[in-house]
C-alpha atoms as a PDB file:
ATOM      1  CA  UNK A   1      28.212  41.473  17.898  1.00  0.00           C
ATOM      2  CA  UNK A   2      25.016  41.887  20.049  1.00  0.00           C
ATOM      3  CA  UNK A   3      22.513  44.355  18.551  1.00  0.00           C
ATOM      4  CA  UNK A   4      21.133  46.384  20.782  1.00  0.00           C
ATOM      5  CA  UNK A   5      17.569  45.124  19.332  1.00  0.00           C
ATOM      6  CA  UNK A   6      18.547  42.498  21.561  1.00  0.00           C
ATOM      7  CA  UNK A   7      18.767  44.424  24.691  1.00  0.00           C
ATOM      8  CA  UNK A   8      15.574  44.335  27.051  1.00  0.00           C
ATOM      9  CA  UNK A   9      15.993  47.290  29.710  1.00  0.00           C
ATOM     10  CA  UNK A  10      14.010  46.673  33.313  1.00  0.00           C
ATOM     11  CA  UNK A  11      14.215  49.835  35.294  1.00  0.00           C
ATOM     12  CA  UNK A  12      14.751  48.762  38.826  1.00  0.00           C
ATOM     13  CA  UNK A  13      16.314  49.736  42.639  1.00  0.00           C
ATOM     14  CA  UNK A  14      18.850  47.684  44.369  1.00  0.00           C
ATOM     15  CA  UNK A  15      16.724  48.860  47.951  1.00  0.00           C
ATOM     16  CA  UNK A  16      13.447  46.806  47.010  1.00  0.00           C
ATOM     17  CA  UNK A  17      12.095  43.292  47.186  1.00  0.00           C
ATOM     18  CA  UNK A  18      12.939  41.823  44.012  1.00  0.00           C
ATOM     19  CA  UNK A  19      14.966  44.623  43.227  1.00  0.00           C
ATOM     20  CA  UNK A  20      11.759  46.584  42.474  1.00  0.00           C
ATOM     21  CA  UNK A  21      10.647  44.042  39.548  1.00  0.00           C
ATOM     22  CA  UNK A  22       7.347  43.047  39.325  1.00  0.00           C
ATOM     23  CA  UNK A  23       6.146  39.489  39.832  1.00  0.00           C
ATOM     24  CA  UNK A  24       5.412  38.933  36.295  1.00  0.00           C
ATOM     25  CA  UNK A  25       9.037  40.578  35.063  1.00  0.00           C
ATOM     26  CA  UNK A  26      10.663  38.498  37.634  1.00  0.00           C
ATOM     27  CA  UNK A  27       9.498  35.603  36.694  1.00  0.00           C
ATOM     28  CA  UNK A  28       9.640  35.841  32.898  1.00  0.00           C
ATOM     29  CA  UNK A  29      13.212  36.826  33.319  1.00  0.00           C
ATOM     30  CA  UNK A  30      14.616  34.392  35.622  1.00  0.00           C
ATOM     31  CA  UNK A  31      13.065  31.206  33.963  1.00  0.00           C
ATOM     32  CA  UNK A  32      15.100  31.827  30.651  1.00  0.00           C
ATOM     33  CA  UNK A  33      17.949  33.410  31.854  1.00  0.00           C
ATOM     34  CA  UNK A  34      21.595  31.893  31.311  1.00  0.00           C
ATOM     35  CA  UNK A  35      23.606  33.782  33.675  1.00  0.00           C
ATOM     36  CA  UNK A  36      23.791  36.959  36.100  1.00  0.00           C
ATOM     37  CA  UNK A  37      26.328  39.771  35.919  1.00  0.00           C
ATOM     38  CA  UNK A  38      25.524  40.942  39.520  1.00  0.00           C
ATOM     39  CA  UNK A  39      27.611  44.984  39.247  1.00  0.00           C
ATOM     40  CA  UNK A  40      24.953  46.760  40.661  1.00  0.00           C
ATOM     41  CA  UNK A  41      26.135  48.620  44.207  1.00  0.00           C
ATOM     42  CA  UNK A  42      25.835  51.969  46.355  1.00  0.00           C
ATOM     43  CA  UNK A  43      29.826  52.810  45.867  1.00  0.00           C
ATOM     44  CA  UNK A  44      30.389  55.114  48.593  1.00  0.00           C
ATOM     45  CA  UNK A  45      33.386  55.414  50.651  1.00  0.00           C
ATOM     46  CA  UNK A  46      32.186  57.577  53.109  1.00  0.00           C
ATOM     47  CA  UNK A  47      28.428  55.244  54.367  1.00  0.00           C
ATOM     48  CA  UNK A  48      28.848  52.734  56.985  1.00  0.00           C
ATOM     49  CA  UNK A  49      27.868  48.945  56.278  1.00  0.00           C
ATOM     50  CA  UNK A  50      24.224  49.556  57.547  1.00  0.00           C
ATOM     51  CA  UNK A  51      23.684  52.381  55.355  1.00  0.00           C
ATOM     52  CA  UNK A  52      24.692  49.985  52.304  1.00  0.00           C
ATOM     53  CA  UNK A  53      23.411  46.986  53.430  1.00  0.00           C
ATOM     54  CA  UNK A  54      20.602  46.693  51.780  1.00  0.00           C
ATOM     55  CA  UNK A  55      21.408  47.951  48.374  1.00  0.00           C
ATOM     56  CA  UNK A  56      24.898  46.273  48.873  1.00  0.00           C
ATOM     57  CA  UNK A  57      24.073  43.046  50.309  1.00  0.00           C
ATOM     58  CA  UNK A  58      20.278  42.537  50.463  1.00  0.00           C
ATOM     59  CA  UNK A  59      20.481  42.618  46.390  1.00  0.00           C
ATOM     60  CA  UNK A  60      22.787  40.028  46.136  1.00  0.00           C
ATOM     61  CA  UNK A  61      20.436  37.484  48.142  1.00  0.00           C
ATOM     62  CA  UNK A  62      17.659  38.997  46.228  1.00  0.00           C
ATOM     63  CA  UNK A  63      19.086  38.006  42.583  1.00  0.00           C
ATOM     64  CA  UNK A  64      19.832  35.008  44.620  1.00  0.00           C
ATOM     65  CA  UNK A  65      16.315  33.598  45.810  1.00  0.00           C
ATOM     66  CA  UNK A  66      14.301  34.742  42.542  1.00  0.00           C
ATOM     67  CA  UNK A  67      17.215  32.637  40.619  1.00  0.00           C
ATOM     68  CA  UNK A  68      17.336  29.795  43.262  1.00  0.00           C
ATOM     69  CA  UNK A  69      15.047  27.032  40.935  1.00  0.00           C
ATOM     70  CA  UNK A  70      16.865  26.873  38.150  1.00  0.00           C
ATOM     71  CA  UNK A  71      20.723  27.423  40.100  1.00  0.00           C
ATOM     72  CA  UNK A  72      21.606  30.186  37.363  1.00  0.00           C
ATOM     73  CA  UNK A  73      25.093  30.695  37.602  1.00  0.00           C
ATOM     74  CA  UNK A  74      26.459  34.194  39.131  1.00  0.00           C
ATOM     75  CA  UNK A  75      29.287  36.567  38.418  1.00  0.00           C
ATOM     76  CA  UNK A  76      29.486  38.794  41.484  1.00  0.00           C
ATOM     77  CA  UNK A  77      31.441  41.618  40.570  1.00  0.00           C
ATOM     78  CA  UNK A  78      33.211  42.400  43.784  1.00  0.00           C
ATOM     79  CA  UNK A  79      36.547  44.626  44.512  1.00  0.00           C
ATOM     80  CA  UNK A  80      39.696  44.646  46.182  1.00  0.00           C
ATOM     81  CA  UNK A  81      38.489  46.349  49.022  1.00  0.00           C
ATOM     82  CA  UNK A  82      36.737  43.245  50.144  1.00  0.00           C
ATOM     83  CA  UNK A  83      40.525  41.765  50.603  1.00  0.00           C
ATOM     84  CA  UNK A  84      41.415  45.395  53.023  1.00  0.00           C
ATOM     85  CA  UNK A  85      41.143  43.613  56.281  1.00  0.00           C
ATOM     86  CA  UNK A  86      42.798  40.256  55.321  1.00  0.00           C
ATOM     87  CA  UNK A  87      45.719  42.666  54.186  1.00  0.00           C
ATOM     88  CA  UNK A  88      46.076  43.885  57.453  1.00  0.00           C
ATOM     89  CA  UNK A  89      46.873  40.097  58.668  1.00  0.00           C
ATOM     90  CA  UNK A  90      48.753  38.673  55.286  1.00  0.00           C
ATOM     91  CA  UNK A  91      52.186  39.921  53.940  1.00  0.00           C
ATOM     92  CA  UNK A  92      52.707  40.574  50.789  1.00  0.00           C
ATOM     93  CA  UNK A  93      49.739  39.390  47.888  1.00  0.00           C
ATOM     94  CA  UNK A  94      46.085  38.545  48.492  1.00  0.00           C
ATOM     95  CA  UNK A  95      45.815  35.024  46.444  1.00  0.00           C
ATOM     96  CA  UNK A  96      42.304  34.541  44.637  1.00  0.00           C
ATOM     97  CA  UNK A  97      40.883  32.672  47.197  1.00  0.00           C
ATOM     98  CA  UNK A  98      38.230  32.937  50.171  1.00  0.00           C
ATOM     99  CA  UNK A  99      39.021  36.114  52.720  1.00  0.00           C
ATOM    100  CA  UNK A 100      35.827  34.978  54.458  1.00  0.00           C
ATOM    101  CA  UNK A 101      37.717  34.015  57.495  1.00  0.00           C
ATOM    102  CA  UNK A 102      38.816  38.297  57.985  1.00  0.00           C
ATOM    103  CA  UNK A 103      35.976  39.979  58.812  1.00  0.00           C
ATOM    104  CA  UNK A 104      35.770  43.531  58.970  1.00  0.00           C
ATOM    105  CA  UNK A 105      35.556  45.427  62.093  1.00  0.00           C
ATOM    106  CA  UNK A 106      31.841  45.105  63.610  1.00  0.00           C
ATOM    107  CA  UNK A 107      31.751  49.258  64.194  1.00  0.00           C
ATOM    108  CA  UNK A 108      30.149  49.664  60.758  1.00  0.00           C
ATOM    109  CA  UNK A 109      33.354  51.360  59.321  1.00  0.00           C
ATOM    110  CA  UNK A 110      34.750  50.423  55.728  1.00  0.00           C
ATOM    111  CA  UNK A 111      31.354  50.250  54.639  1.00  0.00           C
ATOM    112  CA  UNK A 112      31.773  49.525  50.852  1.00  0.00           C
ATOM    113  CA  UNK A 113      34.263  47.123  51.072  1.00  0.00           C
ATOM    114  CA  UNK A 114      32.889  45.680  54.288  1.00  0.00           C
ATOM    115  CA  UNK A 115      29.338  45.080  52.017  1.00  0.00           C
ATOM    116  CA  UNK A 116      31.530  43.220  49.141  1.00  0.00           C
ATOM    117  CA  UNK A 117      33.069  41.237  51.933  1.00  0.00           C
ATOM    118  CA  UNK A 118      29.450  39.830  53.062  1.00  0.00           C
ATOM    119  CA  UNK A 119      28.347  39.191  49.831  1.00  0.00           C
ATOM    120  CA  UNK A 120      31.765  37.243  49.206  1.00  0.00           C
ATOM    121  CA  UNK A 121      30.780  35.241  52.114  1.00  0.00           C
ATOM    122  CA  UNK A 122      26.750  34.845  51.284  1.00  0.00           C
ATOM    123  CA  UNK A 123      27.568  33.744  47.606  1.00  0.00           C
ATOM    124  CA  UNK A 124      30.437  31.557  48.707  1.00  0.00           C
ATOM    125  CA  UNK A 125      27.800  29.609  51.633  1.00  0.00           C
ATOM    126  CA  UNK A 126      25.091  29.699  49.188  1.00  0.00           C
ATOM    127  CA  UNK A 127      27.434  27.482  46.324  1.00  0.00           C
ATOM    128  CA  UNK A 128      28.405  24.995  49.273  1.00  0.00           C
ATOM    129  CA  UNK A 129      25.220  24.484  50.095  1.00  0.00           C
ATOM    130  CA  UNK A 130      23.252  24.266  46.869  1.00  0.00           C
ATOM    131  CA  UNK A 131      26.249  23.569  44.193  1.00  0.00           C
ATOM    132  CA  UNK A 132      25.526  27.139  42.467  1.00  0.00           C
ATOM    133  CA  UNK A 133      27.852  27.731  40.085  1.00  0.00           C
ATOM    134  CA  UNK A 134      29.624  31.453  41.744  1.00  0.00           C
ATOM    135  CA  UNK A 135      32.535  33.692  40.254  1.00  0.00           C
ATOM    136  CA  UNK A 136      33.629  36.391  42.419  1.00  0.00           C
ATOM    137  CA  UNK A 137      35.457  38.796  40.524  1.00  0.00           C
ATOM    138  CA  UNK A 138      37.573  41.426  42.140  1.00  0.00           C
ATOM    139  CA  UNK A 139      38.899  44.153  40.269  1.00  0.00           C
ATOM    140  CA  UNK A 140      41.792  46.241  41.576  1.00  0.00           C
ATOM    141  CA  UNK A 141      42.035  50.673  40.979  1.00  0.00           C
ATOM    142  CA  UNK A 142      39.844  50.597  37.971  1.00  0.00           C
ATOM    143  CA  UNK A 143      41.201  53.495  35.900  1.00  0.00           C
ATOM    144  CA  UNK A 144      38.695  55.892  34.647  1.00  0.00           C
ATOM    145  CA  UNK A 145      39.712  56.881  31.475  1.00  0.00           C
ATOM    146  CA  UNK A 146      35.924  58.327  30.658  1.00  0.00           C
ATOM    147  CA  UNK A 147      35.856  60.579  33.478  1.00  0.00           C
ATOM    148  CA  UNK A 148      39.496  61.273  34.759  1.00  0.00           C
ATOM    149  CA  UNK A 149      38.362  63.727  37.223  1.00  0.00           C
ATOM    150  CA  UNK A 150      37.014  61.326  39.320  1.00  0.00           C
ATOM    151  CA  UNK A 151      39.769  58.599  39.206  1.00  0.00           C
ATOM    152  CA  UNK A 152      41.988  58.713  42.608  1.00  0.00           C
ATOM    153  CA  UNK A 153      45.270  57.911  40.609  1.00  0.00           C
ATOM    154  CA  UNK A 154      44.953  60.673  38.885  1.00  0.00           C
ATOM    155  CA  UNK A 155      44.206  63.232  40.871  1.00  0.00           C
ATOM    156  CA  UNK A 156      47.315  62.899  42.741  1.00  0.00           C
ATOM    157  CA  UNK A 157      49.248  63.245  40.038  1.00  0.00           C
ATOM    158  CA  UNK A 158      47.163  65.932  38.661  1.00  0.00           C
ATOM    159  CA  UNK A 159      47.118  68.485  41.489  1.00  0.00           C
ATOM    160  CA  UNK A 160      50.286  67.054  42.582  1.00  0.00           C
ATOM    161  CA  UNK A 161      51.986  68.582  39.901  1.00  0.00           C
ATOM    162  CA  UNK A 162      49.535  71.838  40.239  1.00  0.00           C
ATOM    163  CA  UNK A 163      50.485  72.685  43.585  1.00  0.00           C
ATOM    164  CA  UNK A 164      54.493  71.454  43.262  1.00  0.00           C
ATOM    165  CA  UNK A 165      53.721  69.061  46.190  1.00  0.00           C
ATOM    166  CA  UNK A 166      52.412  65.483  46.982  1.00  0.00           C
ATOM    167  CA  UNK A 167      50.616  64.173  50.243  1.00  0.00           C
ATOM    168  CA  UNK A 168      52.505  61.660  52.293  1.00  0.00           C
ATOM    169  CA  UNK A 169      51.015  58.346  53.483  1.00  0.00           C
ATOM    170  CA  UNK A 170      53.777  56.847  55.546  1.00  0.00           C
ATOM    171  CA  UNK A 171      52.498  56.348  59.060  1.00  0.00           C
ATOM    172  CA  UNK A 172      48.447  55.674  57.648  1.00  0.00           C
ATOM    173  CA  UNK A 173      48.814  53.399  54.881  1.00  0.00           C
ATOM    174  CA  UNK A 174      50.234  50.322  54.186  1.00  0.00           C
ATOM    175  CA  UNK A 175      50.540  48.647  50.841  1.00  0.00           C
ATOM    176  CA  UNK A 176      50.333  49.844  47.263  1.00  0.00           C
ATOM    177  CA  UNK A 177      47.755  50.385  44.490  1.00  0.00           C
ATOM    178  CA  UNK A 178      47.297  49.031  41.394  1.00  0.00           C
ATOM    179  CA  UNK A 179      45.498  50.539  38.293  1.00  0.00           C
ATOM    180  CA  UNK A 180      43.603  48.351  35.937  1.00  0.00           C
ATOM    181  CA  UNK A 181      41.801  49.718  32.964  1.00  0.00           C
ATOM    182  CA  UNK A 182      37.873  48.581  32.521  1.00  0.00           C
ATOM    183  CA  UNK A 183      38.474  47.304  29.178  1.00  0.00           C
ATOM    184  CA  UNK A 184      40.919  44.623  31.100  1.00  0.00           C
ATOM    185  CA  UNK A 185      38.302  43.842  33.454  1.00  0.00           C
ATOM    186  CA  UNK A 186      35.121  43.947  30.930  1.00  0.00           C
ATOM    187  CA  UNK A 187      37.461  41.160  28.847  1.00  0.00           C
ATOM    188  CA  UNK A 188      38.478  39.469  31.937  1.00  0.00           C
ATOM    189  CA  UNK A 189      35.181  39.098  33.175  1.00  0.00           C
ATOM    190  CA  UNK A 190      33.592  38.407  29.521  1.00  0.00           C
ATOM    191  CA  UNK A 191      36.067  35.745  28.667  1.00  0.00           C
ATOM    192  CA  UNK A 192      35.057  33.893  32.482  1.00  0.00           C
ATOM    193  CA  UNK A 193      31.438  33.828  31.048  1.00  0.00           C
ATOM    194  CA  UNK A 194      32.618  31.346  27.709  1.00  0.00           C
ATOM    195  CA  UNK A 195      35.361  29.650  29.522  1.00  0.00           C
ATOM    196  CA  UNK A 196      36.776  26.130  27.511  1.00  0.00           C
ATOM    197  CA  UNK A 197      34.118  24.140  26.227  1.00  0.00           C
ATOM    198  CA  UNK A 198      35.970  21.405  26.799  1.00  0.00           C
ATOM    199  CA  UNK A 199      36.080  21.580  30.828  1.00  0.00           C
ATOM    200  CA  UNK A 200      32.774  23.673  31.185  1.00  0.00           C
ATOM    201  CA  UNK A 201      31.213  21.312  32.931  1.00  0.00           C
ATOM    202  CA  UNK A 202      33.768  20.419  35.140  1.00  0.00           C
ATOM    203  CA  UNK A 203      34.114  24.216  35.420  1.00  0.00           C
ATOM    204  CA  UNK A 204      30.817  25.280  36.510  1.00  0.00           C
ATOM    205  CA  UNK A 205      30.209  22.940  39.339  1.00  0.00           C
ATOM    206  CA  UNK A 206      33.340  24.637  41.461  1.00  0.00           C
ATOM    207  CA  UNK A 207      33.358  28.027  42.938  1.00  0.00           C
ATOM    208  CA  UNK A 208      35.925  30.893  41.718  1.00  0.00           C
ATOM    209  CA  UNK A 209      37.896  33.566  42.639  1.00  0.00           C
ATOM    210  CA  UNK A 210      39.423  36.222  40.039  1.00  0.00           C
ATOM    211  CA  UNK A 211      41.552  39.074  40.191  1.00  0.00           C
ATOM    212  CA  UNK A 212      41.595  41.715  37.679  1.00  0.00           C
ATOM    213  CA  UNK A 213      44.229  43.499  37.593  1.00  0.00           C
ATOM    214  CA  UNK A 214      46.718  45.867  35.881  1.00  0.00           C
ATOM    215  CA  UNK A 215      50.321  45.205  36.975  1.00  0.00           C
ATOM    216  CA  UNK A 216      50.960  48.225  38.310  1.00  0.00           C
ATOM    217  CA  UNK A 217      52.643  48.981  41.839  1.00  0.00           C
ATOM    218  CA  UNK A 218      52.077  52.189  43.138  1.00  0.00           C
ATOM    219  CA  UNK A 219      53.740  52.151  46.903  1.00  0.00           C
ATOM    220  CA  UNK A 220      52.129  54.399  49.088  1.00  0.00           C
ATOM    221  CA  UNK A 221      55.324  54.276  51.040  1.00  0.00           C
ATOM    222  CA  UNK A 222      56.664  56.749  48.688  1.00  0.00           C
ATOM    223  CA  UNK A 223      53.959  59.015  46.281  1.00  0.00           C
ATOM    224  CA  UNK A 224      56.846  61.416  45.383  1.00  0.00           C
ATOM    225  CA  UNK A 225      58.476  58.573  43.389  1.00  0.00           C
ATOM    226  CA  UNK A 226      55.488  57.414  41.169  1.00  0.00           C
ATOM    227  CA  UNK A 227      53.558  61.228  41.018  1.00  0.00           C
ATOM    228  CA  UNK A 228      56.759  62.769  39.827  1.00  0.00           C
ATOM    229  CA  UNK A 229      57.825  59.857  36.973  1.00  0.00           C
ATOM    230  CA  UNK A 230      54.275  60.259  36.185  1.00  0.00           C
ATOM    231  CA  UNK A 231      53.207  56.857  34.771  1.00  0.00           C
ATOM    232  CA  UNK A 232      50.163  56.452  33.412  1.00  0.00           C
ATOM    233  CA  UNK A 233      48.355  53.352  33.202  1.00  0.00           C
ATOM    234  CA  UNK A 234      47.486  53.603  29.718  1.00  0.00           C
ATOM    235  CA  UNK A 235      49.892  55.215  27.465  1.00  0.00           C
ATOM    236  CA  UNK A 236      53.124  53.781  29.892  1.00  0.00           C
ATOM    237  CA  UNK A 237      54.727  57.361  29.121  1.00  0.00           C
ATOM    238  CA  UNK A 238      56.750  59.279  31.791  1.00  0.00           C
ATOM    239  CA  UNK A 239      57.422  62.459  32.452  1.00  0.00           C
ATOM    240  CA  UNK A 240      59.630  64.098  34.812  1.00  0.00           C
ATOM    241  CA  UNK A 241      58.317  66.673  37.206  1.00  0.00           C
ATOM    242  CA  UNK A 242      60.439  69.367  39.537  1.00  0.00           C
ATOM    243  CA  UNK A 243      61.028  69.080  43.300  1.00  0.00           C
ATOM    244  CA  UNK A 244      58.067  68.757  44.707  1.00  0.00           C
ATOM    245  CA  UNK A 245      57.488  69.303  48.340  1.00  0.00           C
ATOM    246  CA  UNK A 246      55.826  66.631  50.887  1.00  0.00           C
ATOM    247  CA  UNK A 247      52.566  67.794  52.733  1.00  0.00           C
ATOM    248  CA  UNK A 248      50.243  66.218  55.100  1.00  0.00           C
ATOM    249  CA  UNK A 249      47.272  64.035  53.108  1.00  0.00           C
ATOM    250  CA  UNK A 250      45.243  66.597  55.203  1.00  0.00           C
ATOM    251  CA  UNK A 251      46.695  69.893  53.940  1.00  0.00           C
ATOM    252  CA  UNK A 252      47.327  68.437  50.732  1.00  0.00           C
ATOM    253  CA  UNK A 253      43.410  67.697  50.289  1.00  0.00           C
ATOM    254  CA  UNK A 254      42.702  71.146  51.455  1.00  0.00           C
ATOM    255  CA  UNK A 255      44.817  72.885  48.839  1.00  0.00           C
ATOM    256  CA  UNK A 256      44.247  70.769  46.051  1.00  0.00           C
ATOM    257  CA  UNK A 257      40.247  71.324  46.628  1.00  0.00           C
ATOM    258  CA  UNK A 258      40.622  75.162  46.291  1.00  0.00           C
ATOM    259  CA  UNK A 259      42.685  74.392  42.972  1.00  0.00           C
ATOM    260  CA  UNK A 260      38.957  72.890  42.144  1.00  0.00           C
ATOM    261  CA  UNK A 261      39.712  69.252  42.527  1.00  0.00           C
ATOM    262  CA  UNK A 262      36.234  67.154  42.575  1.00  0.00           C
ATOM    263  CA  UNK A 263      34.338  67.895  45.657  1.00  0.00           C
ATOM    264  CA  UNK A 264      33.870  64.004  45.508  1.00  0.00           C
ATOM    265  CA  UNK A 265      37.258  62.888  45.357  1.00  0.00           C
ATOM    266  CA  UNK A 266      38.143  65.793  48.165  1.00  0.00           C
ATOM    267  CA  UNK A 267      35.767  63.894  50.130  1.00  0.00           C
ATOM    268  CA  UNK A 268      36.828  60.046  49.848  1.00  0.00           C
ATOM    269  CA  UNK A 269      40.619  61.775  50.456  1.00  0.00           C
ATOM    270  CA  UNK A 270      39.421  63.201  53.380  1.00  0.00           C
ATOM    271  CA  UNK A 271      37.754  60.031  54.907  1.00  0.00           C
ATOM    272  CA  UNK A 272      41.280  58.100  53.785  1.00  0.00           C
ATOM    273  CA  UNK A 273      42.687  60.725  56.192  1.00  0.00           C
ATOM    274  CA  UNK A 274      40.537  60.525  58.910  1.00  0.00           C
ATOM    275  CA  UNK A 275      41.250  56.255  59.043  1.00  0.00           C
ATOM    276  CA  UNK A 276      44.769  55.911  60.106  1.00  0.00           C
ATOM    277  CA  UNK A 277      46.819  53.101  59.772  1.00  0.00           C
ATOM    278  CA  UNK A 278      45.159  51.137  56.836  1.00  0.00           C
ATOM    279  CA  UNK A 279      46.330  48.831  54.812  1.00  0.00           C
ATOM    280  CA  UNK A 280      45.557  48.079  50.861  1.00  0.00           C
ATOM    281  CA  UNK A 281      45.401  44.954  49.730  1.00  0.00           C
ATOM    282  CA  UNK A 282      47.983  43.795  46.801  1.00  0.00           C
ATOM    283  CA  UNK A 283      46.122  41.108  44.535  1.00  0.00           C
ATOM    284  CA  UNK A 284      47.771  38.291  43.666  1.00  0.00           C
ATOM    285  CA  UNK A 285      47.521  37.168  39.991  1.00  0.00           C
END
């Protein structure tokens, strides 16, 4: 195991010109570095692209250029909202492969996943034309078992089951949502970084799509069904809740933030309200 004597920490910002290195760190780092784990982002779900742009995107070509001489591979942690507006065009699963050819819609809306879309697309240009080794990892609903007061899963079920009622999405969303836990994804990601020894080589020179996900299917077609068996991602337990009665996303938002939901959570449920007609990408194994 690594000790953490091992660990170097650079304090930085994803807004500045070498992500606020200095020349001297830069350098030093990127001429013996192996590999880049690229997770750093602004995740909001309420900015537009330009607000994120430049932390979202701008980094990206950043860690790019100051790694450019030696071709360092990158793991570009991504998400499944990068694959949103492709799901509005393809039935059924998103396959791990290039969405580059669905934009998203040039208003500036769908910021977040419209800035993992365009660094998709840079990192996937910038392999064909230099032969970087890129893997673009996409992780599904990533559980938070840490802090479950800000995962989306389960709040639903949480103050579904507080106020005897669940929100209904038929008519604005499309698609269901799948819940992975982060220790899937850290080992998902970790075990891309070693790969076979035996077809590294071969490996590194081609460009890669991965999808991290959980296996589980929650249809926003019908909430009441998976809120009131209340399955849970981790323990795969179910319990059995009462009637419960079906409310607008809206009203449901309202009364489950004066129950003292997280202002935060109120917030992204309120801008998934105020977007009709969206679809959510299913990720294809």
């Amino acid at each position: 195991m690594l000790g953490l004597d091992k660990i170097i920490l650079h304090e930085g910002n994803l807004c500045l010109p070498r992500l606020g290195l200095s020349k001297t760190v830069a350098k030093n780092m990127f001429s013996t570095a192996d590999m880049i784990i690229h997770n750093g982002a602004d995740v909001s779900y309420m900015k537009t692209y330009e607000s994120l742009r430049q932390s979202n995107l701008q980094s990206t070509k950043e860690l790019a250029e100051m790694s450019l001489p030696r071709l360092i591979p990158i793991h570009y942690i991504s998400s499944g909202g990068a694959c949103i507006f492709a799901a509005a065009v393809i039935p059924g699963g998103i396959n791990p492969v290039s969405v580059a050819q669905y934009p998203p819609p040039s208003d500036g809306s769908h910021g977040y996943g419209s800035s993992k879309w365009a660094s998709e697309v840079f990192l996937e240009k910038l392999h064909y034309r230099t032969g970087r080794p890129v893997w673009i990892h996409r992780p599904s609903n990533i559980a938070r078992t840490d802090a479950p007061g800000f995962d989306f899963i389960h709040n639903i079920r949480t103050y579904s089951a507080l106020l005897n009622a669940v929100p209904v999405a038929r008519g604005m969303a499309l698609g269901k949502v799948d819940s992975v836990t982060l220790d899937a994804v850290v080992k998902g990601i970790m075990d891309s970084t070693r790969g076979d020894e035996r077809t590294r080589g071969e490996n590194d020179l081609k460009l890669h799509f991965l999808h991290h996900i959980g296996g589980v299917d929650l249809s926003l077609d019908d909430i009441r069904t998976w809120v009131t068996k209340g399955y849970n991602v981790n323990t795969e337990q179910n319990s059995q809740h009462g009637e419960m009665e079906e409310i607008t996303f809206g009203e449901w938002t309202a009364r489950a933030k004066a129950q003292g939901m997280h202002p935060g959570i109120a917030t992204i449920l309120q801008a998934f309200v105020d977007r009709s007609h969206l679809t959510f990408p299913k990720l294809a194994a």
